[in-house]
C-alpha atoms as a PDB file:
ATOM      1  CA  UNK A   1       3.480 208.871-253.921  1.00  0.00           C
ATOM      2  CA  UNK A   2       6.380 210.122-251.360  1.00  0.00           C
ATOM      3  CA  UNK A   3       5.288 212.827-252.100  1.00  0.00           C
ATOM      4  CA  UNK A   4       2.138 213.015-251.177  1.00  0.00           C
ATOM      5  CA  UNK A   5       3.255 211.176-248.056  1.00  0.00           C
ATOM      6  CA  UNK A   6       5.859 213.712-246.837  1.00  0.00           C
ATOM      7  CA  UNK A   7       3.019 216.956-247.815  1.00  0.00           C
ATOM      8  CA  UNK A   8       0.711 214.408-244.702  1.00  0.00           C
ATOM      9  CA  UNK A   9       3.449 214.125-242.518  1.00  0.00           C
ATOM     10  CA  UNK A  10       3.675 217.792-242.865  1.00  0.00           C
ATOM     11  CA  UNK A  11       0.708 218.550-242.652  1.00  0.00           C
ATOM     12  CA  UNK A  12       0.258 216.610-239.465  1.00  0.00           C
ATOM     13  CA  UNK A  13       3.168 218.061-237.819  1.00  0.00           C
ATOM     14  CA  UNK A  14       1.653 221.473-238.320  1.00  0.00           C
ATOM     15  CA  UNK A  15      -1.409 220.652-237.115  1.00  0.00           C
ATOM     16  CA  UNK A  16       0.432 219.434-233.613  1.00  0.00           C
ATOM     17  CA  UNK A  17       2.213 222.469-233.749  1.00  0.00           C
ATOM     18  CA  UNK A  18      -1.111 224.504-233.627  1.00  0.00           C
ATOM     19  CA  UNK A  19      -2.416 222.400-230.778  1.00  0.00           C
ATOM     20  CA  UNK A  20       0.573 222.432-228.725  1.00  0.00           C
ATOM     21  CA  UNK A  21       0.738 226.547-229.290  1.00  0.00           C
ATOM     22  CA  UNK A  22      -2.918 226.646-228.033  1.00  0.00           C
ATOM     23  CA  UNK A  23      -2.064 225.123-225.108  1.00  0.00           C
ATOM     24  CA  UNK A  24      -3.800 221.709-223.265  1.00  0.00           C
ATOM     25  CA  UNK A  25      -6.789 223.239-221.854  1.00  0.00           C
ATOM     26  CA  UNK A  26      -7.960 224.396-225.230  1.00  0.00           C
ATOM     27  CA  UNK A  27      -7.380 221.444-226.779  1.00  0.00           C
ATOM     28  CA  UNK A  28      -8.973 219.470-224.004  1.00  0.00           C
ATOM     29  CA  UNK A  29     -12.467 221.613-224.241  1.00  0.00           C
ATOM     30  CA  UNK A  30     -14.630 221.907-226.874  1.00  0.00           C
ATOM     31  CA  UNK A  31     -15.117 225.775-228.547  1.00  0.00           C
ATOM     32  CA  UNK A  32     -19.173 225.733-227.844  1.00  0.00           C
ATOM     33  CA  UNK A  33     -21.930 227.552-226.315  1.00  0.00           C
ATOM     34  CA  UNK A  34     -23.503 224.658-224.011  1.00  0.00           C
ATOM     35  CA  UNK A  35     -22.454 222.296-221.797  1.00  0.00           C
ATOM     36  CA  UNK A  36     -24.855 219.484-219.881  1.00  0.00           C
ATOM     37  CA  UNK A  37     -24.816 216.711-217.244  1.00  0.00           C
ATOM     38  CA  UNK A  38     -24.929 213.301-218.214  1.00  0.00           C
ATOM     39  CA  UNK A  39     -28.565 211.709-218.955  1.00  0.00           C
ATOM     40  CA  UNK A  40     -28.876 215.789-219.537  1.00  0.00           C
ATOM     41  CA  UNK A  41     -29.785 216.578-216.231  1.00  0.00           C
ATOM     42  CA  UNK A  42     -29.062 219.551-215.953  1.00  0.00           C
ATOM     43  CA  UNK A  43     -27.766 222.291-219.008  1.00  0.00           C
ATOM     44  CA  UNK A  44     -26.196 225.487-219.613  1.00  0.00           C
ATOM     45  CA  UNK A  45     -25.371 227.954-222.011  1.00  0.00           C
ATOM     46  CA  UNK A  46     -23.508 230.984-222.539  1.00  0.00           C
ATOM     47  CA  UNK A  47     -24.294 233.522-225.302  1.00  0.00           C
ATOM     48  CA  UNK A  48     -21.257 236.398-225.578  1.00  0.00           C
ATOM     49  CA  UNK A  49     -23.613 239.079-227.128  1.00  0.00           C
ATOM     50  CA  UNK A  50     -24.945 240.336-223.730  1.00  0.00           C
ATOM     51  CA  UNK A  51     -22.907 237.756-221.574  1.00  0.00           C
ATOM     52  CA  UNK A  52     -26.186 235.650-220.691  1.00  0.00           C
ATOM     53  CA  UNK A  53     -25.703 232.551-219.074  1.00  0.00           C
ATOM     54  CA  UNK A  54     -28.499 230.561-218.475  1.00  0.00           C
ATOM     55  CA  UNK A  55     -29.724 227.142-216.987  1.00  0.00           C
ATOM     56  CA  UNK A  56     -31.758 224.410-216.541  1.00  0.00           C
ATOM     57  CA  UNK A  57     -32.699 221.478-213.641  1.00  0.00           C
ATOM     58  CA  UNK A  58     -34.273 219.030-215.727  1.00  0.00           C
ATOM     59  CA  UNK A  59     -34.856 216.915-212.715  1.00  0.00           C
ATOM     60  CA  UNK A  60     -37.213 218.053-210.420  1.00  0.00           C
ATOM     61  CA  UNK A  61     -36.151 216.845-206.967  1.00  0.00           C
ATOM     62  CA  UNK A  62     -35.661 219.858-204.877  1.00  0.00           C
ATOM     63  CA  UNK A  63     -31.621 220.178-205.441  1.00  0.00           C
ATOM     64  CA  UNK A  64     -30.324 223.224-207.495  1.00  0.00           C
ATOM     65  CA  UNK A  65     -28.324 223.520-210.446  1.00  0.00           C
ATOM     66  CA  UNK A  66     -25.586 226.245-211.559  1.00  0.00           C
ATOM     67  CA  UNK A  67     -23.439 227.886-213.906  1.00  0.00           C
ATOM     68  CA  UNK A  68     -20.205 228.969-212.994  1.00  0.00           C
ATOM     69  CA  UNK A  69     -17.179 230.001-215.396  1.00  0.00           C
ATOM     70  CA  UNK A  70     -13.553 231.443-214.606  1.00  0.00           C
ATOM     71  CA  UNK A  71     -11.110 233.184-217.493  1.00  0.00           C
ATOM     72  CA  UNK A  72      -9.056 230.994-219.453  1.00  0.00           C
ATOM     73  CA  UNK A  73      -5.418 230.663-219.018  1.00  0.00           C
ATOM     74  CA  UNK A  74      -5.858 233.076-215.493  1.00  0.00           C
ATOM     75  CA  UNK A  75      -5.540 231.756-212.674  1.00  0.00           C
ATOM     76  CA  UNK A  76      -9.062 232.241-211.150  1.00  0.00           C
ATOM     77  CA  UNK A  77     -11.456 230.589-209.144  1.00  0.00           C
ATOM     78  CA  UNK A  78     -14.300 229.516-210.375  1.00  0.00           C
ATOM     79  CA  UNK A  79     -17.648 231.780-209.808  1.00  0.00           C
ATOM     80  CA  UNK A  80     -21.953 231.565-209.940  1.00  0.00           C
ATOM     81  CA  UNK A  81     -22.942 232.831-212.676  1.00  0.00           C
ATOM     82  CA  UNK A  82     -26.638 231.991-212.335  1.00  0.00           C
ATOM     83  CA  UNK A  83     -28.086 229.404-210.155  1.00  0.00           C
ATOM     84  CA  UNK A  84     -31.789 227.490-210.770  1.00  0.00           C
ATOM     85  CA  UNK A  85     -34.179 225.291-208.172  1.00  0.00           C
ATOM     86  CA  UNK A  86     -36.063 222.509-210.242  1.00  0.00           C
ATOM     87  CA  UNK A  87     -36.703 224.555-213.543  1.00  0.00           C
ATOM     88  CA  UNK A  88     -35.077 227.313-216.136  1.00  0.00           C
ATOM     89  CA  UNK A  89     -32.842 230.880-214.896  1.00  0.00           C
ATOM     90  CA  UNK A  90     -31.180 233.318-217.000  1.00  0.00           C
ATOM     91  CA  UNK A  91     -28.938 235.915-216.144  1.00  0.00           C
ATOM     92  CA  UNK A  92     -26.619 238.533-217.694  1.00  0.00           C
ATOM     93  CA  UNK A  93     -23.236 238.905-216.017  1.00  0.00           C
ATOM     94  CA  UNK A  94     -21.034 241.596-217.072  1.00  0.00           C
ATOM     95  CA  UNK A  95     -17.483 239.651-217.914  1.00  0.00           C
ATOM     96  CA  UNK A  96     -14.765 241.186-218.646  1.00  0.00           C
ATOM     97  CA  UNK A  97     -13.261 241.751-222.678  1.00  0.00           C
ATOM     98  CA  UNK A  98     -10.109 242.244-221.859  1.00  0.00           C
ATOM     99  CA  UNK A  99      -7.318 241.687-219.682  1.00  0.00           C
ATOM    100  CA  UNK A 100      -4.012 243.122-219.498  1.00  0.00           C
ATOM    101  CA  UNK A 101      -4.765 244.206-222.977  1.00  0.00           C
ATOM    102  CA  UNK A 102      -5.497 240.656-224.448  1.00  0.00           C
ATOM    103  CA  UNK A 103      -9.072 239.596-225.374  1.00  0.00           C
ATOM    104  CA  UNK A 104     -10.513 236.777-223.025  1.00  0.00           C
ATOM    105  CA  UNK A 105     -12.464 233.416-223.049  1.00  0.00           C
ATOM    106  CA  UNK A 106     -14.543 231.542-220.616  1.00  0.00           C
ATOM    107  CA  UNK A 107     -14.076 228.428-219.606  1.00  0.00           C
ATOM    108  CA  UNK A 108     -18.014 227.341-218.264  1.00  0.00           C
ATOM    109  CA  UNK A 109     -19.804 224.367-216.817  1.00  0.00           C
ATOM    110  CA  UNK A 110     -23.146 223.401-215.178  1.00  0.00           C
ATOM    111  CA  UNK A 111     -22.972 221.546-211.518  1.00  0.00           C
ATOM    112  CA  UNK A 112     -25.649 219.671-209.699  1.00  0.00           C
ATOM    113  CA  UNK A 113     -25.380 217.243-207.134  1.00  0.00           C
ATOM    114  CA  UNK A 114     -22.236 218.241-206.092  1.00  0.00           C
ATOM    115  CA  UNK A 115     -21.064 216.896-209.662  1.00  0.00           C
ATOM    116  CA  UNK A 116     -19.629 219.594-212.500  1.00  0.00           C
ATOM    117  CA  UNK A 117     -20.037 219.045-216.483  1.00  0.00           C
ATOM    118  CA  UNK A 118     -16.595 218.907-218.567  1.00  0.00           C
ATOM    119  CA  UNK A 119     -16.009 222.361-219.069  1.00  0.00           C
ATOM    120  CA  UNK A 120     -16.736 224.407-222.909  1.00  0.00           C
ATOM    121  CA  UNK A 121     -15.222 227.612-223.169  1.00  0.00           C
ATOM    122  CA  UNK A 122     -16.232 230.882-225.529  1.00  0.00           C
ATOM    123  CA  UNK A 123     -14.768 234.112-226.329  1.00  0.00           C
ATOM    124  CA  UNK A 124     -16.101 237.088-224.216  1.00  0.00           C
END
């Protein structure tokens, strides 16, 4: 029984080990392809193969939504990736793969309202 306890412990400690090494932010985000509003007002998505972002203004009251990303663990500001009025947008955004050598991630959300979704990130 000890040791099956001390093989938990262990296992436990390794899995903090693999957070901590991945740093806060990606623990803090989910690993997905979407991201939405509360009450799902407004959505987004972000599909590597092609780097298409697109979104959608479920609520129909004349104020915009948006996707905007920056690269994960660079310190970037955040940009529009594609922006909607009341309806559905799509665009493909040519990200970059690589920088200084290492492959990249996203870190993306969806704003409306002057409010922004928790952020998901992807691999580029």
């Amino acid at each position: 029984m000890r040791k099956a306890a001390a093989v938990a412990v262990a296992s436990m400690a390794a899995s903090a080990a693999l957070l901590s090494i991945a740093g806060p932010a990606a623990a803090a985000y989910p690993e997905q392809n979407w991201t939405q509003l509360p009450g799902n007002a407004a959505g987004g998505k972000f599909t590597a193969n092609g780097d298409l972002f697109e979104v959608w203004d479920n609520v129909d009251n004349d104020s915009g939504a948006w996707v905007e990303f920056n690269y994960r663990d660079i310190a970037d500001d955040w940009k529009t990736a594609v922006y909607v009025l009341d309806g559905y947008s799509y665009t493909n955004y040519n990200l970059q793969e690589k920088i200084d050598g290492k492959r990249t991630a996203i870190y993306f959300r969806v704003c409306s309202n002057g409010a922004c979704s928790n952020p998901s990130w992807q691999w580029t």
